[in-house]
PDB file of N, CA and C in Angstrom:
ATOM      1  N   UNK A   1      40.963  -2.210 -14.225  1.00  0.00           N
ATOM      2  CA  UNK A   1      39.723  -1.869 -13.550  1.00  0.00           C
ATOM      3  C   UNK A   1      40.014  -0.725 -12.589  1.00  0.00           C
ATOM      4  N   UNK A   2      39.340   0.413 -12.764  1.00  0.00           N
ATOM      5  CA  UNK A   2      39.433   1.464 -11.638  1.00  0.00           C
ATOM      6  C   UNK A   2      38.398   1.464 -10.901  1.00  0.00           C
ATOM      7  N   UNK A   3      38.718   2.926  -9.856  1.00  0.00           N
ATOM      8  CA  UNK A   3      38.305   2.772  -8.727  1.00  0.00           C
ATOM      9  C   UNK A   3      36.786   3.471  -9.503  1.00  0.00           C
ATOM     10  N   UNK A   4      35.335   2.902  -8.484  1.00  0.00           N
ATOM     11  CA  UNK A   4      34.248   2.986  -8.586  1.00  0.00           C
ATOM     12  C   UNK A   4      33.696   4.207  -7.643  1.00  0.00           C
ATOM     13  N   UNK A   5      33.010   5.077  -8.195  1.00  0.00           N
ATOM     14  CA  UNK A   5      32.469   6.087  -6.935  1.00  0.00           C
ATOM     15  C   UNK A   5      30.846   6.082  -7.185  1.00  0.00           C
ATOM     16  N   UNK A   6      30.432   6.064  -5.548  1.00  0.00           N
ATOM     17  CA  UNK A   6      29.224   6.540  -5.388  1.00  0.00           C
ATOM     18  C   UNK A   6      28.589   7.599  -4.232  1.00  0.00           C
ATOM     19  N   UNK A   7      27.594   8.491  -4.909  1.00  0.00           N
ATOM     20  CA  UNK A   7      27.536   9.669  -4.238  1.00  0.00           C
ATOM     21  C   UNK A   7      26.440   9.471  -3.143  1.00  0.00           C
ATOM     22  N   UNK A   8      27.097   9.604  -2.032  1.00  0.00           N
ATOM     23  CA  UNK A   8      26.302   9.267  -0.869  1.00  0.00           C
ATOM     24  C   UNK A   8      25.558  10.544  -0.187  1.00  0.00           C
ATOM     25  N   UNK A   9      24.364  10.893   0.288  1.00  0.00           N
ATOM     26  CA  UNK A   9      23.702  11.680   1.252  1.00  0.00           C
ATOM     27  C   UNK A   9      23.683  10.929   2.493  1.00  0.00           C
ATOM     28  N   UNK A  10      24.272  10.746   2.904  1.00  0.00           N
ATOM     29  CA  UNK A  10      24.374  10.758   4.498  1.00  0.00           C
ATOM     30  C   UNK A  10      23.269  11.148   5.381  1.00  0.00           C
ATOM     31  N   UNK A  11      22.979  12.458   4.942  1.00  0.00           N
ATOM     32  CA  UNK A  11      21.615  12.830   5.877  1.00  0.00           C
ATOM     33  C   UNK A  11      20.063  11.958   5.817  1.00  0.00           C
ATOM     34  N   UNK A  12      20.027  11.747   4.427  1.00  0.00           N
ATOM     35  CA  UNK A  12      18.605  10.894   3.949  1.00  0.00           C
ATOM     36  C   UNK A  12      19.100   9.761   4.039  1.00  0.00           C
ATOM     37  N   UNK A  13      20.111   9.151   3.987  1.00  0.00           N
ATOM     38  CA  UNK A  13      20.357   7.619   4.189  1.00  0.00           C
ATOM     39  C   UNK A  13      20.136   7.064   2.322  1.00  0.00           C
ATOM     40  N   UNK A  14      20.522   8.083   1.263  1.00  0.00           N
ATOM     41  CA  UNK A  14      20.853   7.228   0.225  1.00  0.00           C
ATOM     42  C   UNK A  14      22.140   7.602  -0.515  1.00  0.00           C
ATOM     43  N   UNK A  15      21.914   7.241  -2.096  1.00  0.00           N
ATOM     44  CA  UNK A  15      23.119   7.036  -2.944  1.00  0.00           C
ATOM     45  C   UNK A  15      22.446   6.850  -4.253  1.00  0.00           C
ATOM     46  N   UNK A  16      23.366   7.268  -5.324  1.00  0.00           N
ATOM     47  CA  UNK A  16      23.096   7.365  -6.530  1.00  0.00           C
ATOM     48  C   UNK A  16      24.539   6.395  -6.984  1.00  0.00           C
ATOM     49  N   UNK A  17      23.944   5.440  -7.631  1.00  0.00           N
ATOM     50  CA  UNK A  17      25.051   4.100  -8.038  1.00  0.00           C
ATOM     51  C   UNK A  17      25.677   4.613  -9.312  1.00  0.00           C
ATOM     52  N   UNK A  18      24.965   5.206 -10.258  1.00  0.00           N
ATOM     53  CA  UNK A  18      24.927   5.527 -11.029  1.00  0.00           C
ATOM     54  C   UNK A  18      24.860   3.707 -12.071  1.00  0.00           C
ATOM     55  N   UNK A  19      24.592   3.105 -11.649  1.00  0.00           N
ATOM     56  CA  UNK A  19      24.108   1.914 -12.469  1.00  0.00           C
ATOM     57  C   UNK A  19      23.903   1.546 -13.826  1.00  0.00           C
ATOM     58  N   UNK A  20      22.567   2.528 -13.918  1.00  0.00           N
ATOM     59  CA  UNK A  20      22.024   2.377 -15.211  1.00  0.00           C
ATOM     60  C   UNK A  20      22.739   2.797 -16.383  1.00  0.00           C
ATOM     61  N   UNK A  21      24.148   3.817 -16.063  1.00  0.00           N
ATOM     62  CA  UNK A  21      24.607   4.508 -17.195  1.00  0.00           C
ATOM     63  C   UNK A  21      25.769   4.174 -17.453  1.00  0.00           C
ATOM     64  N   UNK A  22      26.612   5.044 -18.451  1.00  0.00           N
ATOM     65  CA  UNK A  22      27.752   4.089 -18.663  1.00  0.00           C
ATOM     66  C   UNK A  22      28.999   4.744 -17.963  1.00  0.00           C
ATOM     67  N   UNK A  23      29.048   3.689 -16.300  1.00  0.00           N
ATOM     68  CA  UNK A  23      30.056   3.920 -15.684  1.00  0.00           C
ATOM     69  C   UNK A  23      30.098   4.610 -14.694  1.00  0.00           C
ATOM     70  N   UNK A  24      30.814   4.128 -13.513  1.00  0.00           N
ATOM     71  CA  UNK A  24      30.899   5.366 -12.304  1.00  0.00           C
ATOM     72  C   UNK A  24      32.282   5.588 -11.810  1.00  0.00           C
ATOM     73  N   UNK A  25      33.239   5.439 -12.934  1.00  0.00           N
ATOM     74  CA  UNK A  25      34.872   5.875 -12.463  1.00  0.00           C
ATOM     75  C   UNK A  25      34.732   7.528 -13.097  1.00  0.00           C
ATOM     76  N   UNK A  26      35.789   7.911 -11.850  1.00  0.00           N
ATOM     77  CA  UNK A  26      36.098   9.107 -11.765  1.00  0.00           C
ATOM     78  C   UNK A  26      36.357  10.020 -13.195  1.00  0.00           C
ATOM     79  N   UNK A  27      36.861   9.632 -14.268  1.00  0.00           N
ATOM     80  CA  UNK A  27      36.392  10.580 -15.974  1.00  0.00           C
ATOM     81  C   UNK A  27      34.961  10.190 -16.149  1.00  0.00           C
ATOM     82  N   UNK A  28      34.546   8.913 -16.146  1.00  0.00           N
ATOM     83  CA  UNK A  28      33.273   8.919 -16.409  1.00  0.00           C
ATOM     84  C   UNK A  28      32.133   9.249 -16.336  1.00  0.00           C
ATOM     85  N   UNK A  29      32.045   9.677 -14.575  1.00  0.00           N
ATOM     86  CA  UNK A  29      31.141  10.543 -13.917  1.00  0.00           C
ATOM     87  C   UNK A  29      31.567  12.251 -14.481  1.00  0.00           C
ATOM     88  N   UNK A  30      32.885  12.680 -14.672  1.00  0.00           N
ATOM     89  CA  UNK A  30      33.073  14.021 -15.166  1.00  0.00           C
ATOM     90  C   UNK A  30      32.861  13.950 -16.748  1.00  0.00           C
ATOM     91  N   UNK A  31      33.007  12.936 -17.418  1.00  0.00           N
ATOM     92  CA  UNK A  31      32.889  13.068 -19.011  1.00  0.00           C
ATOM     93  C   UNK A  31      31.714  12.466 -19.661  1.00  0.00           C
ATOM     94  N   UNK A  32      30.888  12.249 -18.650  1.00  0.00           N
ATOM     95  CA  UNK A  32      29.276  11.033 -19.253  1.00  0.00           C
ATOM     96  C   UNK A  32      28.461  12.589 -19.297  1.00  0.00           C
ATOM     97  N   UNK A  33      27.589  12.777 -20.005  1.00  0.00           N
ATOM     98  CA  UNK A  33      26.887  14.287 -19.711  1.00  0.00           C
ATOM     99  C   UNK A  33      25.342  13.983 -18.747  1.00  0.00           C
ATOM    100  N   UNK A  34      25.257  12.769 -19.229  1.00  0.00           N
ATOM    101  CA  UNK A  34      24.511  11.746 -17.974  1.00  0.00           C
ATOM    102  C   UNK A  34      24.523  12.279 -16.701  1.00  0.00           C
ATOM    103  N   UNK A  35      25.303  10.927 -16.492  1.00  0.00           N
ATOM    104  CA  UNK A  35      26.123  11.255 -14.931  1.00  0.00           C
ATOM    105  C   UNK A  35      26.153  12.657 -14.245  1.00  0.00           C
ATOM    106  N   UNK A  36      26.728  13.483 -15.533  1.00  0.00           N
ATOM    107  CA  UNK A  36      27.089  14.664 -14.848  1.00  0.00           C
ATOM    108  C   UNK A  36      25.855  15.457 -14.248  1.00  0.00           C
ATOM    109  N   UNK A  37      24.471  15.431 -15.273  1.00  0.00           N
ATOM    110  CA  UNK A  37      23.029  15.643 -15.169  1.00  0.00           C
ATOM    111  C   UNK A  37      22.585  15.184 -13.721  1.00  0.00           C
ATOM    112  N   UNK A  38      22.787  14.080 -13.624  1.00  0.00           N
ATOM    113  CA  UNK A  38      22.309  13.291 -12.465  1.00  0.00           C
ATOM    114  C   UNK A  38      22.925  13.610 -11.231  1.00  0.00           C
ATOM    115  N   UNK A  39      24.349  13.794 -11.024  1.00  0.00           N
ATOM    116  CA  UNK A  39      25.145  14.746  -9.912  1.00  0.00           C
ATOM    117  C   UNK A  39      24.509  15.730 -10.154  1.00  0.00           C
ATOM    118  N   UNK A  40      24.460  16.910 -10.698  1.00  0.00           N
ATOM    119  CA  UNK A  40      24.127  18.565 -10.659  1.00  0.00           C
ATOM    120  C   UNK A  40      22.718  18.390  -9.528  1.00  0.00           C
ATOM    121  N   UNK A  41      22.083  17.841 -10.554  1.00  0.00           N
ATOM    122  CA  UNK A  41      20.694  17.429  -9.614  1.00  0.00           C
ATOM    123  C   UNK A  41      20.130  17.325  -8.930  1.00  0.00           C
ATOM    124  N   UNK A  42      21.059  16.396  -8.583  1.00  0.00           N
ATOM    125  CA  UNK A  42      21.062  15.798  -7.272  1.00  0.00           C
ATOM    126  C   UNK A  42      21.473  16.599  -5.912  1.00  0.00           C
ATOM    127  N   UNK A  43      22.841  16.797  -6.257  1.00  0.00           N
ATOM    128  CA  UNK A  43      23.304  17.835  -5.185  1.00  0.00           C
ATOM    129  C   UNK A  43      22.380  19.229  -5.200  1.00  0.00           C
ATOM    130  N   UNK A  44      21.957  19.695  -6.487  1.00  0.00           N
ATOM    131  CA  UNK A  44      20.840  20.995  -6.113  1.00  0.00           C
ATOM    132  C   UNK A  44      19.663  21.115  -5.518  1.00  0.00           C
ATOM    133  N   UNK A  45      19.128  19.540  -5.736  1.00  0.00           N
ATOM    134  CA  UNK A  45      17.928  19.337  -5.064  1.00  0.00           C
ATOM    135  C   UNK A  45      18.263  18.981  -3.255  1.00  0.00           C
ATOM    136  N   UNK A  46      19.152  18.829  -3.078  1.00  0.00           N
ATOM    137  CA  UNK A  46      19.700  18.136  -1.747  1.00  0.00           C
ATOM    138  C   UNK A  46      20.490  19.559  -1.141  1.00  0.00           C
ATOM    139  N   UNK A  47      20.692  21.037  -1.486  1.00  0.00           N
ATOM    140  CA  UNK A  47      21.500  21.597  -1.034  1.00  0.00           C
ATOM    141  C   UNK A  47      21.370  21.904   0.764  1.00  0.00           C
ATOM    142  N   UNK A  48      22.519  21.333   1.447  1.00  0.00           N
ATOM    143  CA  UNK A  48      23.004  21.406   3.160  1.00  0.00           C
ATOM    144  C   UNK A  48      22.950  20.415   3.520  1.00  0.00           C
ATOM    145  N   UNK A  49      22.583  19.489   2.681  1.00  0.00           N
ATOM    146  CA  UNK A  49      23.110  17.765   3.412  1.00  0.00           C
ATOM    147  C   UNK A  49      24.049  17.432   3.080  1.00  0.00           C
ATOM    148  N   UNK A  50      24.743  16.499   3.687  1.00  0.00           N
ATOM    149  CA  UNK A  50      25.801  15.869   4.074  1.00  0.00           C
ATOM    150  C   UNK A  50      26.064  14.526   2.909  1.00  0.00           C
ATOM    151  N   UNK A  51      26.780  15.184   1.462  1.00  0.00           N
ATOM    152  CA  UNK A  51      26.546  14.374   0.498  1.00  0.00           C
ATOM    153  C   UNK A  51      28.339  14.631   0.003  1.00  0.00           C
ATOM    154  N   UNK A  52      28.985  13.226  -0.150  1.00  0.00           N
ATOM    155  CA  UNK A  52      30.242  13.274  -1.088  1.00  0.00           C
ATOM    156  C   UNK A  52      30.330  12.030  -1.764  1.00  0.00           C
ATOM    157  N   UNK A  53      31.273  11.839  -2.645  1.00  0.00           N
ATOM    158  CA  UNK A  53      31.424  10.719  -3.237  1.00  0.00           C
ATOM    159  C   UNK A  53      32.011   9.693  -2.611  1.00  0.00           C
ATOM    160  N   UNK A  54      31.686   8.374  -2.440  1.00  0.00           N
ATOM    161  CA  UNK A  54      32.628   7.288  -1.580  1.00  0.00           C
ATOM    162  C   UNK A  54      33.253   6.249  -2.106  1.00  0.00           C
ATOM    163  N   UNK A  55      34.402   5.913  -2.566  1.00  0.00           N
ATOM    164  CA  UNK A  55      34.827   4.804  -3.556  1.00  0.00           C
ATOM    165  C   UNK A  55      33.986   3.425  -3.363  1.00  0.00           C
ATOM    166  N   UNK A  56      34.717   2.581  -3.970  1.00  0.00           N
ATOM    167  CA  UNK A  56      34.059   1.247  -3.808  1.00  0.00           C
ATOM    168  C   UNK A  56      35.524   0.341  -3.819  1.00  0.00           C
ATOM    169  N   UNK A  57      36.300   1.244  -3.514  1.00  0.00           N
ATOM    170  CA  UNK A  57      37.950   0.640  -3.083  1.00  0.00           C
ATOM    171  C   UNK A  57      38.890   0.492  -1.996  1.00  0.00           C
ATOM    172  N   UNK A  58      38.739   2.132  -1.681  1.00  0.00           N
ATOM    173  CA  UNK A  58      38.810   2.526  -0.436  1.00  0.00           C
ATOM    174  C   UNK A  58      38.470   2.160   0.960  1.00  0.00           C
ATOM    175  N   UNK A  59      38.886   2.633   1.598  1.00  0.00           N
ATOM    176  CA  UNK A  59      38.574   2.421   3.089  1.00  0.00           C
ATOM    177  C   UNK A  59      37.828   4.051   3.706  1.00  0.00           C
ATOM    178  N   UNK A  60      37.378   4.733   2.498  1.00  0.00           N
ATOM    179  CA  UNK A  60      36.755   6.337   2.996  1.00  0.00           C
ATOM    180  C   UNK A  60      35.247   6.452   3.481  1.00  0.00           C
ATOM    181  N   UNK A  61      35.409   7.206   4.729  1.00  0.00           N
ATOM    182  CA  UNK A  61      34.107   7.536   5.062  1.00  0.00           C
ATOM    183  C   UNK A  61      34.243   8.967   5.428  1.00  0.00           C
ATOM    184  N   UNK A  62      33.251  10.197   4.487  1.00  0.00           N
ATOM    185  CA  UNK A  62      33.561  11.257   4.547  1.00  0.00           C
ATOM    186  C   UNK A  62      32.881  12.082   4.990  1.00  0.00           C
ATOM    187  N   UNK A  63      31.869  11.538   6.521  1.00  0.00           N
ATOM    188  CA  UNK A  63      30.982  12.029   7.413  1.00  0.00           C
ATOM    189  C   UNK A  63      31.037  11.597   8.694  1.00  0.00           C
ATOM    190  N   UNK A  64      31.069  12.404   9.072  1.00  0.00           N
ATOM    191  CA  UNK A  64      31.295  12.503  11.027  1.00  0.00           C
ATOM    192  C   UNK A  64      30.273  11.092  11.667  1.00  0.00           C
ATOM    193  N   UNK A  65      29.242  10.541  10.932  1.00  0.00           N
ATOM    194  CA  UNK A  65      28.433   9.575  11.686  1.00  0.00           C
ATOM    195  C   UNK A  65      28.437   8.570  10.140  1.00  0.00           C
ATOM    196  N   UNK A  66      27.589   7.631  10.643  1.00  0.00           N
ATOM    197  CA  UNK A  66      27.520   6.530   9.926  1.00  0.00           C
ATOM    198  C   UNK A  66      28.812   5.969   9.922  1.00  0.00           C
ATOM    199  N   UNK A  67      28.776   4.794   8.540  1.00  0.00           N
ATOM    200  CA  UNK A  67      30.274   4.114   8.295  1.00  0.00           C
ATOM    201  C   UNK A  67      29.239   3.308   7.014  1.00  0.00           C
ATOM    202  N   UNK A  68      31.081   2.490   6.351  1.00  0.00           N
ATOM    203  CA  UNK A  68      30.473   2.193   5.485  1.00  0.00           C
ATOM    204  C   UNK A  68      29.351   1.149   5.393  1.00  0.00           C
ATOM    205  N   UNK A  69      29.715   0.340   6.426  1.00  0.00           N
ATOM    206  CA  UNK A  69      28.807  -0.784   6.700  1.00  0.00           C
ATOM    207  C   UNK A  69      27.424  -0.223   6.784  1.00  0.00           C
ATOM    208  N   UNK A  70      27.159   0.918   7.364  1.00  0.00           N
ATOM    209  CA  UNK A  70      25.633   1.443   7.055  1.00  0.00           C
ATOM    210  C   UNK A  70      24.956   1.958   5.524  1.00  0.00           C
ATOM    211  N   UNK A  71      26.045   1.972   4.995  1.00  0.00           N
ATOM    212  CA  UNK A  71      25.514   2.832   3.760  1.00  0.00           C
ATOM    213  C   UNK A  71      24.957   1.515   3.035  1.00  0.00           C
ATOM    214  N   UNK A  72      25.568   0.215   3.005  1.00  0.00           N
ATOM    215  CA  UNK A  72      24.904  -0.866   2.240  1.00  0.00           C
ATOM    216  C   UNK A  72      23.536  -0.980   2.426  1.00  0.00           C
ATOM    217  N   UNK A  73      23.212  -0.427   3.458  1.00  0.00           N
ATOM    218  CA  UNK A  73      21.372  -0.329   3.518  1.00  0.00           C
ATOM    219  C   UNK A  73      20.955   0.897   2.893  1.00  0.00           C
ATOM    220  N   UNK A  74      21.585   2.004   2.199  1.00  0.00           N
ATOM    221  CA  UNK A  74      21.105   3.074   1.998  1.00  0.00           C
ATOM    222  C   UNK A  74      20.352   3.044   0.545  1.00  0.00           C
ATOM    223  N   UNK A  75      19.359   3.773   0.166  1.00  0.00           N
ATOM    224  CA  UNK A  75      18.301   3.404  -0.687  1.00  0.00           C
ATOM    225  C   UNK A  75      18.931   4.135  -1.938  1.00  0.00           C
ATOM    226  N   UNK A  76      19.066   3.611  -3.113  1.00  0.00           N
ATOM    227  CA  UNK A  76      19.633   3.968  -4.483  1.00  0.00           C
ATOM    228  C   UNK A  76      18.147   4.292  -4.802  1.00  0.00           C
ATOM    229  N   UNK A  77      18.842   5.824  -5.255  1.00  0.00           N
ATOM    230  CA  UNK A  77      17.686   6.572  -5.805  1.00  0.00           C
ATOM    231  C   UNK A  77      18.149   7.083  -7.068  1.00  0.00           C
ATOM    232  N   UNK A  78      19.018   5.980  -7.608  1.00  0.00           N
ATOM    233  CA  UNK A  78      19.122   6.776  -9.660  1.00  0.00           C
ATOM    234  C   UNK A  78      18.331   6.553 -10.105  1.00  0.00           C
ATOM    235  N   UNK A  79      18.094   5.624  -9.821  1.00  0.00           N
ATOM    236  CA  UNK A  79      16.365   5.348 -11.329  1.00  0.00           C
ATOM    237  C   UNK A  79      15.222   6.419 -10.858  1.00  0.00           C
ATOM    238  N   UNK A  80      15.516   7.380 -10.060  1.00  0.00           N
ATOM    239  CA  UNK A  80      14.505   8.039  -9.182  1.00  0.00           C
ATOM    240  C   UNK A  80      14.498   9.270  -9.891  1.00  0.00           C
ATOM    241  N   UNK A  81      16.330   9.456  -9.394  1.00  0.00           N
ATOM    242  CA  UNK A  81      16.526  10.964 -10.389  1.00  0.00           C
ATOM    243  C   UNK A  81      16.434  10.650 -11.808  1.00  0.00           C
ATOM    244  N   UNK A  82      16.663   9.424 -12.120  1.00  0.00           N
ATOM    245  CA  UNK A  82      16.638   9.659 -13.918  1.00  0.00           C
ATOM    246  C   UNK A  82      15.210  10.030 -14.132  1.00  0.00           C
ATOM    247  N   UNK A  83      14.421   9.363 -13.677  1.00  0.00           N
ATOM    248  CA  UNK A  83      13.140   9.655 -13.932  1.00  0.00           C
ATOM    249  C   UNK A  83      12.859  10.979 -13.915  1.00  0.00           C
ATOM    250  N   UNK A  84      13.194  11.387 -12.931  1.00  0.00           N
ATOM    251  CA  UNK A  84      12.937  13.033 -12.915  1.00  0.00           C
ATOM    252  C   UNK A  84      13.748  13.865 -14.150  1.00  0.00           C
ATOM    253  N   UNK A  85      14.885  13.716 -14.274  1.00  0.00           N
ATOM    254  CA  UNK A  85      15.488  13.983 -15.032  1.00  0.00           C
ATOM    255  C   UNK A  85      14.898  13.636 -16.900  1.00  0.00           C
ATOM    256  N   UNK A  86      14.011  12.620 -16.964  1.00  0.00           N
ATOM    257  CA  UNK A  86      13.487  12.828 -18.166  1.00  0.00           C
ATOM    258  C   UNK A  86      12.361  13.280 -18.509  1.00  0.00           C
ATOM    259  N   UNK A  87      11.489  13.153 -17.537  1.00  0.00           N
ATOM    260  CA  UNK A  87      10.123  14.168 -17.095  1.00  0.00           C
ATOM    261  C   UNK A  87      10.668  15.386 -17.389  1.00  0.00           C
ATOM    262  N   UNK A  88      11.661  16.378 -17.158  1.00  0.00           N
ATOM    263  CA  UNK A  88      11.906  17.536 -17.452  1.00  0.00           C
ATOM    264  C   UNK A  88      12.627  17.817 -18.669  1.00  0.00           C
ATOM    265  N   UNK A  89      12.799  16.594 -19.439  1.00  0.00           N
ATOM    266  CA  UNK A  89      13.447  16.859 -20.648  1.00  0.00           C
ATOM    267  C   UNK A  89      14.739  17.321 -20.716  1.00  0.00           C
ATOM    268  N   UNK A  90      15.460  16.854 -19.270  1.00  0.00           N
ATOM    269  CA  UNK A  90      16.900  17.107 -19.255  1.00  0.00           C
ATOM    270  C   UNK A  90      17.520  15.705 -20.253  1.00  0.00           C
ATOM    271  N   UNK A  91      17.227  14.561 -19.771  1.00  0.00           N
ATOM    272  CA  UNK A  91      17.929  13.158 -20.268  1.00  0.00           C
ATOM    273  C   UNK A  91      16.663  12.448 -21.312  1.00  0.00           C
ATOM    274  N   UNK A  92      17.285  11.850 -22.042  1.00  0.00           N
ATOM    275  CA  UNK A  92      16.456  11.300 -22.854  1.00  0.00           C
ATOM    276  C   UNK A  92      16.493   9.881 -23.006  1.00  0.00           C
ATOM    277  N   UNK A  93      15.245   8.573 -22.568  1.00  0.00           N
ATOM    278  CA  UNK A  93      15.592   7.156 -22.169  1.00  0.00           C
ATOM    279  C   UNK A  93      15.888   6.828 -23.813  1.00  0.00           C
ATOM    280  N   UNK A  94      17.609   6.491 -23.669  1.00  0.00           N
ATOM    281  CA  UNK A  94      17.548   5.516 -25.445  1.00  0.00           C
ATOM    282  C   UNK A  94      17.934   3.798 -24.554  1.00  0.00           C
ATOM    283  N   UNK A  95      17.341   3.505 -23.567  1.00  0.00           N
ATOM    284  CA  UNK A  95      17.646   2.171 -22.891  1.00  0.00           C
ATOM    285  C   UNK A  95      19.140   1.895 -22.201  1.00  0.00           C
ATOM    286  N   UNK A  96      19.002   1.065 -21.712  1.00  0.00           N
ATOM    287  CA  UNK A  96      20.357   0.724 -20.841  1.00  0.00           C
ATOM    288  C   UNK A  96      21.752   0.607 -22.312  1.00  0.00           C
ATOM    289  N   UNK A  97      22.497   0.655 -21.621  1.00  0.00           N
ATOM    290  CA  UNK A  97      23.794   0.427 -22.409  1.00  0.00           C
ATOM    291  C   UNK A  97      24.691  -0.907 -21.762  1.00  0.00           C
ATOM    292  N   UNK A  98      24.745  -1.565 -20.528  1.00  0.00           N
ATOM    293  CA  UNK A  98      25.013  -2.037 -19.432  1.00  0.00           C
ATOM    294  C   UNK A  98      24.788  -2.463 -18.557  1.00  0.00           C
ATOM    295  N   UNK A  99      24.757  -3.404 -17.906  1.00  0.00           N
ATOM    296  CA  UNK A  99      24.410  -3.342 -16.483  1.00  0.00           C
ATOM    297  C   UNK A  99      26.049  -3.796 -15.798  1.00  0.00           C
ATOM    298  N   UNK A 100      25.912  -3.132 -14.577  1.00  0.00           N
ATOM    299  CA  UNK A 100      27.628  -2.761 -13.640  1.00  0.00           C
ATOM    300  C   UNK A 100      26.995  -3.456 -12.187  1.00  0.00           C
ATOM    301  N   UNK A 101      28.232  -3.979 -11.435  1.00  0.00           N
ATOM    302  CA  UNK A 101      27.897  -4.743 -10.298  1.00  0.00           C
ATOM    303  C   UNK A 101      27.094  -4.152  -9.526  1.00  0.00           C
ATOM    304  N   UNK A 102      26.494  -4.216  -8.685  1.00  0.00           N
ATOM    305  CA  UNK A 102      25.942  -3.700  -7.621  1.00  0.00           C
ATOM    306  C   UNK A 102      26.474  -3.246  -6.858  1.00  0.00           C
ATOM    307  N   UNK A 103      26.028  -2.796  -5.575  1.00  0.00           N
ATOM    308  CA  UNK A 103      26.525  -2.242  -4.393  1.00  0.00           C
ATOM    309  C   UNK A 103      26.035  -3.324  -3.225  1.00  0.00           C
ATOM    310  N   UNK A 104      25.207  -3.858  -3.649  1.00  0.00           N
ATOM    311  CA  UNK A 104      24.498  -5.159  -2.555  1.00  0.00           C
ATOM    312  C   UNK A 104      25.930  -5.958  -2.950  1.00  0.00           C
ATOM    313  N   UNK A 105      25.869  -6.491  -3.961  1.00  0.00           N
ATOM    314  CA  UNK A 105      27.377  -7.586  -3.854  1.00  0.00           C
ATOM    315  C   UNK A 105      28.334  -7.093  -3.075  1.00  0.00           C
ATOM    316  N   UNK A 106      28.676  -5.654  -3.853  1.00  0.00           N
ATOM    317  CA  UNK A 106      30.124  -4.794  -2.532  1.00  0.00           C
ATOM    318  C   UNK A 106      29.664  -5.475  -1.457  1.00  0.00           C
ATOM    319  N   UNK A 107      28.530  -4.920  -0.900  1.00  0.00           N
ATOM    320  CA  UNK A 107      28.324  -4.910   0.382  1.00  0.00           C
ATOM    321  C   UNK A 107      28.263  -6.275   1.088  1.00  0.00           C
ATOM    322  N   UNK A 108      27.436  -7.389   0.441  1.00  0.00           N
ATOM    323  CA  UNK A 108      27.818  -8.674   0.621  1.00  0.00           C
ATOM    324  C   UNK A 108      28.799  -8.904   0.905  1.00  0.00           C
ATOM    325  N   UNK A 109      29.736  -8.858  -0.164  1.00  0.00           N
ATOM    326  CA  UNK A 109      30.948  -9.417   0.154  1.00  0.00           C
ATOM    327  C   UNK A 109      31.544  -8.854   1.159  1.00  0.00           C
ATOM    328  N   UNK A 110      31.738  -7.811   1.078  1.00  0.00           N
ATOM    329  CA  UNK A 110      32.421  -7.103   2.988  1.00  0.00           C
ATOM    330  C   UNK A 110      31.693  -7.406   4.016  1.00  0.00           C
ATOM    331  N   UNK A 111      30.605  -8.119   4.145  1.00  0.00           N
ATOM    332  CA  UNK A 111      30.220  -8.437   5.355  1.00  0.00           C
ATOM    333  C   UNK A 111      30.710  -9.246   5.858  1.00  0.00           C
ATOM    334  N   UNK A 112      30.718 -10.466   4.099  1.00  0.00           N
ATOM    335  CA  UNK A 112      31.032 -11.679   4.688  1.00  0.00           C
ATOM    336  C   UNK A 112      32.438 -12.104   4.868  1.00  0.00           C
ATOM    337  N   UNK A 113      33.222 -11.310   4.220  1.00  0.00           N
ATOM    338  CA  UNK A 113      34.706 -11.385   3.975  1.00  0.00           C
ATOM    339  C   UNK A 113      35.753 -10.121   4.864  1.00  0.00           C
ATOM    340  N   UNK A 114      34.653  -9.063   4.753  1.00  0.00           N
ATOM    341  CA  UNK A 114      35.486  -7.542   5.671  1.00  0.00           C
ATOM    342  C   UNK A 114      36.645  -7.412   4.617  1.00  0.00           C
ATOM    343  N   UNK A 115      36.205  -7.512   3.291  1.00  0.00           N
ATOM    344  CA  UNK A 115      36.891  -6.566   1.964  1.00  0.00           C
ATOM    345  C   UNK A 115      35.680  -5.710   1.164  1.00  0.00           C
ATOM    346  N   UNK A 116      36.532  -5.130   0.609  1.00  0.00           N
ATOM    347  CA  UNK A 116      35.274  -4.250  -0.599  1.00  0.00           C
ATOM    348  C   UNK A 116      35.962  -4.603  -1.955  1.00  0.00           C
ATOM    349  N   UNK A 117      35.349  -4.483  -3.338  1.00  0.00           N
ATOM    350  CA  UNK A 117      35.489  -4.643  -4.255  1.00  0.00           C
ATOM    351  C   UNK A 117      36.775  -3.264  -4.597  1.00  0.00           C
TER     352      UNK A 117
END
């Protein structure tokens, strides 16, 4: 099992889980053409905020404010961009392939334990 990344904006207070697709380890997000759709996107539509990737292993926080404990409230907006993303005829819905843990469990569990997945 590898390490899990999710791309955080810091400034808006969300994250893209990447959930719905297949996978959010580090080849997967560079080799899914998905994923990769959904990063470009994202970061173009967001350009000067305060957005990097944050494991789900780690102990990284890669912005001067917040922490991770705040980001578990931060609002997952993939199903947001996918949507957009097929409205423009970038991605095309052939249905889920998967469903991958959450980020509420991560976050659960480090509240209640002060580990991360």
């Amino acid at each position: 099992m590898g390490v899990g990344y999710y791309l955080v904006n810091n400034c808006k207070r969300e994250q893209l889980s990447f959930g719905d697709i297949s996978g959010n380890k580090k080849r997967e997000l560079a080799g899914n053409p998905a994923s990769a759709a959904i990063t470009t996107w994202y970061l173009l539509e967001h350009i000067g905020d305060e957005i990097a990737f944050v494991s789900d292993t780690y102990d990284d926080w890669p912005f001067r404010t917040g922490s991770r404990k705040d980001w578990c409230g931060y609002n997952d907006v993939t199903d947001h961009i996918i949507d957009q993303l097929i409205q423009s005829g970038i991605l095309q819905d052939d249905g889920k392939e998967f469903l991958t843990t959450t980020l509420m469990c991560i976050c659960a569990d480090y509240e209640t334990n002060g580990w991360m997945m």
